[in-house]
N, C-alpha and C. Protein backbone atom coordinates (compact mmCIF):
# COMPACT_ATOMS: atom_id res chain seq x y z
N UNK A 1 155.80 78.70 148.20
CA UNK A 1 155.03 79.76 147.55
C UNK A 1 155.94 80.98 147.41
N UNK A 2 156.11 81.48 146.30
CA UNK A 2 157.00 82.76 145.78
C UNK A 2 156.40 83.82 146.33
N UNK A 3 156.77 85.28 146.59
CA UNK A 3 156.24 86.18 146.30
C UNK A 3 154.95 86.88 145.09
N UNK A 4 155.35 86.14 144.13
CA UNK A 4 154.63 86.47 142.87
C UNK A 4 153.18 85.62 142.61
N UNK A 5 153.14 84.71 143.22
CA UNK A 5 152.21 84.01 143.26
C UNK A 5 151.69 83.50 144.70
N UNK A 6 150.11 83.83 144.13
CA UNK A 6 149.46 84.19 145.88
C UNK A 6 148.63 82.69 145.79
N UNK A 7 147.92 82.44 146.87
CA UNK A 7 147.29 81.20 147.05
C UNK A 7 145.43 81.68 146.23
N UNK A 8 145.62 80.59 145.36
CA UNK A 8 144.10 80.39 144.34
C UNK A 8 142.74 80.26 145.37
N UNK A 9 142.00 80.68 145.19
CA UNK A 9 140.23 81.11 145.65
C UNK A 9 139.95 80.64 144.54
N UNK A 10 138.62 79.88 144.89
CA UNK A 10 137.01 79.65 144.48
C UNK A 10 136.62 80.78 144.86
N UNK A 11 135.55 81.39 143.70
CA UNK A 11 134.81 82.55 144.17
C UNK A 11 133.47 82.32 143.04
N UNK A 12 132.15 82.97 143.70
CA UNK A 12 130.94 82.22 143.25
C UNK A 12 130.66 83.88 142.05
N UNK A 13 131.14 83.44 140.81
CA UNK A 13 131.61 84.73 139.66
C UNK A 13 131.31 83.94 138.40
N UNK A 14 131.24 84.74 137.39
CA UNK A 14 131.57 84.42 135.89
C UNK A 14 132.72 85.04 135.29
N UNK A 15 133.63 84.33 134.36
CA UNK A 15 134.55 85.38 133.74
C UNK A 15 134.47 84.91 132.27
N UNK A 16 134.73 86.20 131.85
CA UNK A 16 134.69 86.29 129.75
C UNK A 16 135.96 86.34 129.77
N UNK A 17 136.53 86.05 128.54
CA UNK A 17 137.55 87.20 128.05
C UNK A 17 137.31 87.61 126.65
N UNK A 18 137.55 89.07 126.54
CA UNK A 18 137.26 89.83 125.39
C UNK A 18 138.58 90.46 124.58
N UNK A 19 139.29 89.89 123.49
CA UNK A 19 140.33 90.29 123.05
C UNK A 19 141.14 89.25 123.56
N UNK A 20 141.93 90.06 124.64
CA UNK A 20 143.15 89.45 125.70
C UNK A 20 142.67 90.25 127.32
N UNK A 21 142.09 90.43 127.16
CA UNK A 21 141.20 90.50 128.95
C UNK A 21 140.13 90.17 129.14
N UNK A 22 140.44 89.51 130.76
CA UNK A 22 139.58 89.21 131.06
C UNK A 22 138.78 89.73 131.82
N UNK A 23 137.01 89.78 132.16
CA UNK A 23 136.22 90.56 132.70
C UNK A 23 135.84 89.27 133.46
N UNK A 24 135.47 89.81 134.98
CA UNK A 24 135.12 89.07 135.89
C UNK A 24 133.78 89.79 136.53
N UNK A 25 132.58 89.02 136.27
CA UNK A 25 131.38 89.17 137.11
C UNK A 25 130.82 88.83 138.31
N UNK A 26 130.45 89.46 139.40
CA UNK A 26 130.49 88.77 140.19
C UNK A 26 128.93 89.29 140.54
N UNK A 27 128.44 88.98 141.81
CA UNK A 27 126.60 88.99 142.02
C UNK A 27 126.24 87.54 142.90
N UNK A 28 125.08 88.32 144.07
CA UNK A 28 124.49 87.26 144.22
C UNK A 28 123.83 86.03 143.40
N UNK A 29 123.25 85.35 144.42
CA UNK A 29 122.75 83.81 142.84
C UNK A 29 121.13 84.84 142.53
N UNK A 30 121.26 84.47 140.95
CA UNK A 30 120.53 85.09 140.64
C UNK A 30 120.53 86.44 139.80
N UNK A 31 121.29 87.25 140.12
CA UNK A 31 122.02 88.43 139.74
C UNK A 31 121.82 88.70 138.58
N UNK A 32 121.94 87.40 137.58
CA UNK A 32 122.33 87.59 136.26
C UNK A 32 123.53 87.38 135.69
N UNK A 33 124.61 86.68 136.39
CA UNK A 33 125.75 86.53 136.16
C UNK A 33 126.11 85.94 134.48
N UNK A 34 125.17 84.97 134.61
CA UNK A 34 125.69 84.11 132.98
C UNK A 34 124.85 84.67 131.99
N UNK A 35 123.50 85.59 132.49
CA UNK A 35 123.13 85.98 131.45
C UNK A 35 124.18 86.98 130.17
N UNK A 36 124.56 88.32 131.79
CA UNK A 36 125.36 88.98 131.58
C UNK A 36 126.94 88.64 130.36
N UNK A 37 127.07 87.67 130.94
CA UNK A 37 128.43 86.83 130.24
C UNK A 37 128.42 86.83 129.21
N UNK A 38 126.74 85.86 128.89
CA UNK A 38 126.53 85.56 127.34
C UNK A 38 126.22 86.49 126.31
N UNK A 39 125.55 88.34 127.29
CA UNK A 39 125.79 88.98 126.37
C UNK A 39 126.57 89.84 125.93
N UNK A 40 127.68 89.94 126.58
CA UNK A 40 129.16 89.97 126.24
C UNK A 40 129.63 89.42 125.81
N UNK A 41 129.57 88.09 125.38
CA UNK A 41 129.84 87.04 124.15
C UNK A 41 129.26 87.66 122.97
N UNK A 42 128.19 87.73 122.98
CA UNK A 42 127.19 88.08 121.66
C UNK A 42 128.04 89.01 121.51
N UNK A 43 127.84 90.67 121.96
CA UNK A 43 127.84 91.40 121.83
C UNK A 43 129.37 91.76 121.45
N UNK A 44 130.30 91.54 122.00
CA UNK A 44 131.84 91.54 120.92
C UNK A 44 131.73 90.73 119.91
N UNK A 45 131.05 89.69 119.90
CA UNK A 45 131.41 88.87 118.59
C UNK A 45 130.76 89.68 117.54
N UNK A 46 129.77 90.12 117.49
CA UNK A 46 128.92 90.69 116.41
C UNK A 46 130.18 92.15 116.15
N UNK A 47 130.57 92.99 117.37
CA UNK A 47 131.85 93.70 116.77
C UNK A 47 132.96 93.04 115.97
N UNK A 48 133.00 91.81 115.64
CA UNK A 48 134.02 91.10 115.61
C UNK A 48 135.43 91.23 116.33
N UNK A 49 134.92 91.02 117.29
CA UNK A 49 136.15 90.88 118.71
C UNK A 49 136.07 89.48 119.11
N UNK A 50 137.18 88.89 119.49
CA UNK A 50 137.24 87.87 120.18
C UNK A 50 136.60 87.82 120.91
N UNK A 51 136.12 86.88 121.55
CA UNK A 51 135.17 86.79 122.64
C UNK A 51 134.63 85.54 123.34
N UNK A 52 135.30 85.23 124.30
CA UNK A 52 134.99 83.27 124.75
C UNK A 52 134.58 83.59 126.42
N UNK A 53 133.74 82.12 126.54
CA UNK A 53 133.93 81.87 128.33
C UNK A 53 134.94 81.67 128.49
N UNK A 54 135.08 81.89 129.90
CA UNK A 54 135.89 81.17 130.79
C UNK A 54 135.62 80.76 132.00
N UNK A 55 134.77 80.95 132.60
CA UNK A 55 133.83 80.03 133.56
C UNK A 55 132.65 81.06 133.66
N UNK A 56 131.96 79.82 134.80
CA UNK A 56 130.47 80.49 134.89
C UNK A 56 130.47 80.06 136.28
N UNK A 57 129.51 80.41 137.31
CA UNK A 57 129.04 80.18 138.59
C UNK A 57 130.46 80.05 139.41
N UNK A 58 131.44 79.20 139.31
CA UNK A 58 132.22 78.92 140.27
C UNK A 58 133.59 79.19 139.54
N UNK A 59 134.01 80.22 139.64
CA UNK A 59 135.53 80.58 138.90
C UNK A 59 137.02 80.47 140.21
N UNK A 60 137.99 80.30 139.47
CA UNK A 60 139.35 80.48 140.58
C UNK A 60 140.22 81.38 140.14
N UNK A 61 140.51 82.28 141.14
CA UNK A 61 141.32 83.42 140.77
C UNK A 61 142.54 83.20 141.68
N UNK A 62 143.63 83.79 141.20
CA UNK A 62 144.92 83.81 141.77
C UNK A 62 145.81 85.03 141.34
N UNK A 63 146.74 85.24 142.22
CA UNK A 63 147.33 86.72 142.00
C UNK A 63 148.55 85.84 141.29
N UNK A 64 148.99 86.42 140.22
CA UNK A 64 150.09 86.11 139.76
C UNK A 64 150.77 87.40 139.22
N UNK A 65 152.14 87.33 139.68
CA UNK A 65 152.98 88.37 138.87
C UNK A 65 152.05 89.74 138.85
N UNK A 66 151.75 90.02 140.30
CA UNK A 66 150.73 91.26 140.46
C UNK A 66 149.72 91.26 139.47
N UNK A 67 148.93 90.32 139.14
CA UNK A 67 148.41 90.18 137.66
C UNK A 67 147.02 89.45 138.18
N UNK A 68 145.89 89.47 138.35
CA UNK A 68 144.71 88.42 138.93
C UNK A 68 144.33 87.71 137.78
N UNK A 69 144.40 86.45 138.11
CA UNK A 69 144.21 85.74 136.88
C UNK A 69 143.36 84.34 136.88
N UNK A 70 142.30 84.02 136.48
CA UNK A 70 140.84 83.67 136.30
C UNK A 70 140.76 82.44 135.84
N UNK A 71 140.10 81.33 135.95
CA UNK A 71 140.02 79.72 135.00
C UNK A 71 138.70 79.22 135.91
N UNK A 72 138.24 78.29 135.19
CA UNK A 72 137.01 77.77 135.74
C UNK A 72 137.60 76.33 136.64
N UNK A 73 136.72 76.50 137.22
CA UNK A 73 136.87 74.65 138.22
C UNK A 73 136.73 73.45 137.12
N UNK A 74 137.54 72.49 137.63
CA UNK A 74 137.55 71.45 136.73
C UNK A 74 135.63 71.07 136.40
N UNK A 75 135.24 70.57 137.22
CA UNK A 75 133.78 69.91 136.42
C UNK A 75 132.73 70.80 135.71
N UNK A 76 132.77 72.29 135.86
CA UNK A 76 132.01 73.59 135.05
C UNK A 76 132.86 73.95 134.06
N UNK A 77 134.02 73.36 133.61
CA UNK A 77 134.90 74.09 132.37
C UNK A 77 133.88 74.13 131.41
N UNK A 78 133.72 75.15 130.68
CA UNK A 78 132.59 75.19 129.47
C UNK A 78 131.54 74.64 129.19
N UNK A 79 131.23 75.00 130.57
CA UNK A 79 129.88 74.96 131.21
C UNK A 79 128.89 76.43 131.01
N UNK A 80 128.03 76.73 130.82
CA UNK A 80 127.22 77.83 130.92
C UNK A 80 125.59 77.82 131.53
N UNK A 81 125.13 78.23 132.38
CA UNK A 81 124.00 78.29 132.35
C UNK A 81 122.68 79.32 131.65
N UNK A 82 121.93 78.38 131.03
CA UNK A 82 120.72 79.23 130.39
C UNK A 82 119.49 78.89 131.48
N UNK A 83 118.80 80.22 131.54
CA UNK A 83 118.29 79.97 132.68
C UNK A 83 116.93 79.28 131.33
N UNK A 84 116.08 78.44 132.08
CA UNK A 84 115.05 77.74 131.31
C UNK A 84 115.34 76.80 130.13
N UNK A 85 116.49 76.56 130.35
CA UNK A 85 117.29 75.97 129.52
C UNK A 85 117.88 74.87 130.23
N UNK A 86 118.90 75.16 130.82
CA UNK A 86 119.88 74.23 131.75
C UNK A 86 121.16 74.11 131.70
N UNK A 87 122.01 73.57 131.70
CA UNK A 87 123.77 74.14 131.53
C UNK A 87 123.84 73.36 130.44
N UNK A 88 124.34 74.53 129.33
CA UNK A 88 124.76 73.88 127.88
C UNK A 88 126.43 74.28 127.97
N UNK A 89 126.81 73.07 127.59
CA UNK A 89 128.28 73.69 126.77
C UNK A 89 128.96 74.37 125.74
N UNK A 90 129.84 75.28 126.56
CA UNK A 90 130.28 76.28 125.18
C UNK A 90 131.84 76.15 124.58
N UNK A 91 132.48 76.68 123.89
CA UNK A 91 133.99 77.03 123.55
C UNK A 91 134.01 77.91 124.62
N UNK A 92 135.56 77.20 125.27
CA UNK A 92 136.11 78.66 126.30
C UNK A 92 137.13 78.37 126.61
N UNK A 93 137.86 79.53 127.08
CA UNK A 93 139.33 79.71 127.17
C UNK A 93 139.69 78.89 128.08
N UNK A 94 140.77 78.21 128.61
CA UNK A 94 141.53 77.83 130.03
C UNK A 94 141.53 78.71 130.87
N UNK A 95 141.81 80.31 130.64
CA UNK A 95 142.31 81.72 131.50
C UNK A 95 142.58 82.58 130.83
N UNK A 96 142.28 83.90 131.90
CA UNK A 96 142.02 84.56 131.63
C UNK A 96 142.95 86.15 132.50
N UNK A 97 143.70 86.92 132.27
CA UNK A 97 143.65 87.79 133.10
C UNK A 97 142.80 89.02 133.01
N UNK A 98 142.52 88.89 134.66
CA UNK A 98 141.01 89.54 134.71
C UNK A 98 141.62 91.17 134.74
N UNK A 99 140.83 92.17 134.01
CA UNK A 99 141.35 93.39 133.45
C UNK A 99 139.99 94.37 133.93
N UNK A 100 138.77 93.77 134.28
CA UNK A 100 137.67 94.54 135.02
C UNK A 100 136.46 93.68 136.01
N UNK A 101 136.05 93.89 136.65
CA UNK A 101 135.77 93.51 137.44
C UNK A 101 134.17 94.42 137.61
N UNK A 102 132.81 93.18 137.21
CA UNK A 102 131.85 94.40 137.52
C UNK A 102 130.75 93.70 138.73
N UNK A 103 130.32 94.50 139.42
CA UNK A 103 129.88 93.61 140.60
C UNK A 103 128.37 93.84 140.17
N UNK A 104 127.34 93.17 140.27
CA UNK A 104 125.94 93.63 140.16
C UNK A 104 125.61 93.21 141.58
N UNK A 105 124.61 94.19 141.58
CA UNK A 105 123.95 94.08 143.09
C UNK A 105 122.48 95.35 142.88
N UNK A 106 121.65 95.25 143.74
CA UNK A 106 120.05 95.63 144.04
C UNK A 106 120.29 97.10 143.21
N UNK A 107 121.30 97.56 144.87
CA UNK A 107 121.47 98.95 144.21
C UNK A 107 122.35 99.45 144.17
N UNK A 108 123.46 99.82 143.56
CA UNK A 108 124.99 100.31 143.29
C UNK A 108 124.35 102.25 143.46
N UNK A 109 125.66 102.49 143.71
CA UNK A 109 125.46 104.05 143.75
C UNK A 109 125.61 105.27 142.94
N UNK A 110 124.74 105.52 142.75
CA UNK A 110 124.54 106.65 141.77
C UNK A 110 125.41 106.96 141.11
N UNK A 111 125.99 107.59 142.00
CA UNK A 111 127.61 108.62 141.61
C UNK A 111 128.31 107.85 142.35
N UNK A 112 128.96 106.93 142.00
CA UNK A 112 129.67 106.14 143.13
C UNK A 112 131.28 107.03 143.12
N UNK A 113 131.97 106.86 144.13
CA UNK A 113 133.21 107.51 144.47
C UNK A 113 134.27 107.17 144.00
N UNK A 114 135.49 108.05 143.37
CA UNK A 114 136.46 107.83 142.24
C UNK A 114 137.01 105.99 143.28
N UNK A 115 137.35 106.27 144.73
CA UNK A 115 137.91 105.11 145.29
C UNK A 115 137.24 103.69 144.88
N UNK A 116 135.75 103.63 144.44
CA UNK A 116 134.99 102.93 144.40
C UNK A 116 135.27 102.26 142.96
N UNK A 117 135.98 102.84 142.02
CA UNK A 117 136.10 102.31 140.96
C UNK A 117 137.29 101.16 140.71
N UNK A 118 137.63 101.06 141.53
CA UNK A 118 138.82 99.42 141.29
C UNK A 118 137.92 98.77 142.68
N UNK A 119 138.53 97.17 142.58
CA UNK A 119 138.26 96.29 143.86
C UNK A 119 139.35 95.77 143.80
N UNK A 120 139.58 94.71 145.43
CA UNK A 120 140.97 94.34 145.56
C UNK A 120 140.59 92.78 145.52
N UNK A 121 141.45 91.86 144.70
CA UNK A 121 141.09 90.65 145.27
C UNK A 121 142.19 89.82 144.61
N UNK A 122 142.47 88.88 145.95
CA UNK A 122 143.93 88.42 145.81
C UNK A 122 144.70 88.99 145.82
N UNK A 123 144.53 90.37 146.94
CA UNK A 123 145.46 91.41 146.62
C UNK A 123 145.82 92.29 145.22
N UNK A 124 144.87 91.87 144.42
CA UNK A 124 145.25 92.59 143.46
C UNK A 124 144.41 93.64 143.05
N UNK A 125 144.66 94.92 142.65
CA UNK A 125 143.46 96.08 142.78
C UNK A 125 142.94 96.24 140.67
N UNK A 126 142.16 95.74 140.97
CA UNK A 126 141.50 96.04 139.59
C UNK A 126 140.51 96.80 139.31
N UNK A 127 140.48 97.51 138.14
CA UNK A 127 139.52 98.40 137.84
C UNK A 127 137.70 97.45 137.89
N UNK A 128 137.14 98.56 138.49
CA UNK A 128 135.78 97.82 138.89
C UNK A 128 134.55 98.33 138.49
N UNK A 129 133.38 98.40 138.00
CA UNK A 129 132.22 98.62 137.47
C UNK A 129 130.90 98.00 138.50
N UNK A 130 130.25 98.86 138.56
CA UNK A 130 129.31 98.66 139.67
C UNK A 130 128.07 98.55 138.88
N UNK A 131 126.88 98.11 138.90
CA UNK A 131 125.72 97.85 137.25
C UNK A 131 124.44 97.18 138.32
N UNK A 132 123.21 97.51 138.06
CA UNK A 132 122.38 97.12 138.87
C UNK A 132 122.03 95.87 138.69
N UNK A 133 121.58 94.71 139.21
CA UNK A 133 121.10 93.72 139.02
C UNK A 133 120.20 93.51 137.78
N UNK A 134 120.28 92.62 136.75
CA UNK A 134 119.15 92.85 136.04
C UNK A 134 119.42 93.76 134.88
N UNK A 135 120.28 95.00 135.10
CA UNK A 135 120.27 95.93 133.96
C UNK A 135 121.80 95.45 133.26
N UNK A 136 121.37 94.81 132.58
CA UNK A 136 122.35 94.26 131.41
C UNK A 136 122.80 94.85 130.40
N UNK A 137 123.94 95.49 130.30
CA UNK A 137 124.49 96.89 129.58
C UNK A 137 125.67 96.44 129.33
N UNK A 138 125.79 95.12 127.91
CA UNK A 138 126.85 94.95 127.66
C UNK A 138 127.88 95.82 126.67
N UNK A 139 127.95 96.80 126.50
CA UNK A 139 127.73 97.70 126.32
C UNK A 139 128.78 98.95 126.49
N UNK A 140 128.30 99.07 127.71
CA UNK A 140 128.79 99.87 129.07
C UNK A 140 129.88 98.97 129.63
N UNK A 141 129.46 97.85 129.93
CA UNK A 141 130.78 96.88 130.22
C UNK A 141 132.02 96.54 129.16
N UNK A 142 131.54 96.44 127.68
CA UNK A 142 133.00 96.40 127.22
C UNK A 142 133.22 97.79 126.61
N UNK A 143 132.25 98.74 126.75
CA UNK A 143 133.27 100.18 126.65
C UNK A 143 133.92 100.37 127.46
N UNK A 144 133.87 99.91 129.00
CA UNK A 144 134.71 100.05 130.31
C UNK A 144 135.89 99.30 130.00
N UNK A 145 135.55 98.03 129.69
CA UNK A 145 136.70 97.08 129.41
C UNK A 145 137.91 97.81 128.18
N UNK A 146 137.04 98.23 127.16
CA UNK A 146 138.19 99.16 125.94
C UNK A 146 138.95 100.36 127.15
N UNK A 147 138.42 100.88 127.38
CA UNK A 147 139.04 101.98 128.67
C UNK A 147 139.84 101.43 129.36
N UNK A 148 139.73 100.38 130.08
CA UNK A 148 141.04 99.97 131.24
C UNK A 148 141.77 99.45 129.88
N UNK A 149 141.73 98.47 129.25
CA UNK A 149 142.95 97.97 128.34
C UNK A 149 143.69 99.10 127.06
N UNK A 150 143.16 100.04 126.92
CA UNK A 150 143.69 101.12 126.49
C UNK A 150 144.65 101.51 127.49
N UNK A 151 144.24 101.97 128.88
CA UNK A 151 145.41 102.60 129.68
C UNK A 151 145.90 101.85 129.74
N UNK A 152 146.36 100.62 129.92
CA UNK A 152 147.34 99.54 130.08
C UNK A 152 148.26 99.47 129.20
N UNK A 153 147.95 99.51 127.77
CA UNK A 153 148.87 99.35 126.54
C UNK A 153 149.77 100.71 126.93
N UNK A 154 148.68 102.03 126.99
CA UNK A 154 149.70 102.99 126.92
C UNK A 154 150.74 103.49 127.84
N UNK A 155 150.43 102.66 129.07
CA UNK A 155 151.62 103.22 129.93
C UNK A 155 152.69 102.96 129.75
């Protein structure tokens, strides 16, 4: 094992990618994870932005080249769940590097604290979005997402 490359996690997440980043959801079961996903699919495509899965429920992340970077488990590859529906298959990427990171949970904090806005995982610190369970603001998530990949190009 190199320096540059860290050892791969299962982690119980969804990831999109929108453009050339990738957004990683994460949430208890239930949360809303794939809803969320799918309307971040919709919702860039109708901008006409690229916009694909890349896993749902069970994603693997790995630090590469200081870089966290995202693919689904072999038997959920383009896999999606609709809830009342059941897991339909979609078009989706192989990977993804993950570029935001939004966690849903009950209750996120108001004014949450400038520190609060990246998370670390796989050692790698990515910009992070905190969104209540349920309140689905795709939206808010890829205006966040235009924001981190803007500062990135320009540095």
């Amino acid at each position: 094992m190199t320096p540059s490359r860290g050892i791969p996690e299962t982690i119980h997440a969804s990831c999109v990618v929108v453009g050339e980043a990738g957004l990683l959801i994460r949430g208890a079961s239930d949360a809303g994870k794939s809803s969320l996903a799918r309307e971040i699919i919709f919702h860039a495509a109708q901008a006409g932005r690229f916009s694909r899965l890349v896993s749902d429920d069970r994603t693997r992340v790995q630090a590469l080249h200081g870089r966290l970077v995202a693919w689904p488990t072999d038997p959920l590859a383009g896999c999606i769940e609709v809830r009342g529906v059941g897991i339909v298959r979609r078009p989706f990427e192989p990977s993804a590097v993950v570029r935001l990171i939004v966690d849903l949970s009950e209750d996120p904090e108001r004014y949450p604290e400038e520190l609060e806005g990246h998370a670390g995982l796989c050692g790698v610190m990515v910009p992070r979005l905190h969104m209540r369970t349920g309140a689905f603001s795709a939206d808010i998530a890829l205006g966040r997402l235009s924001g981190v990949c803007d500062t990135v190009v320009t540095l």
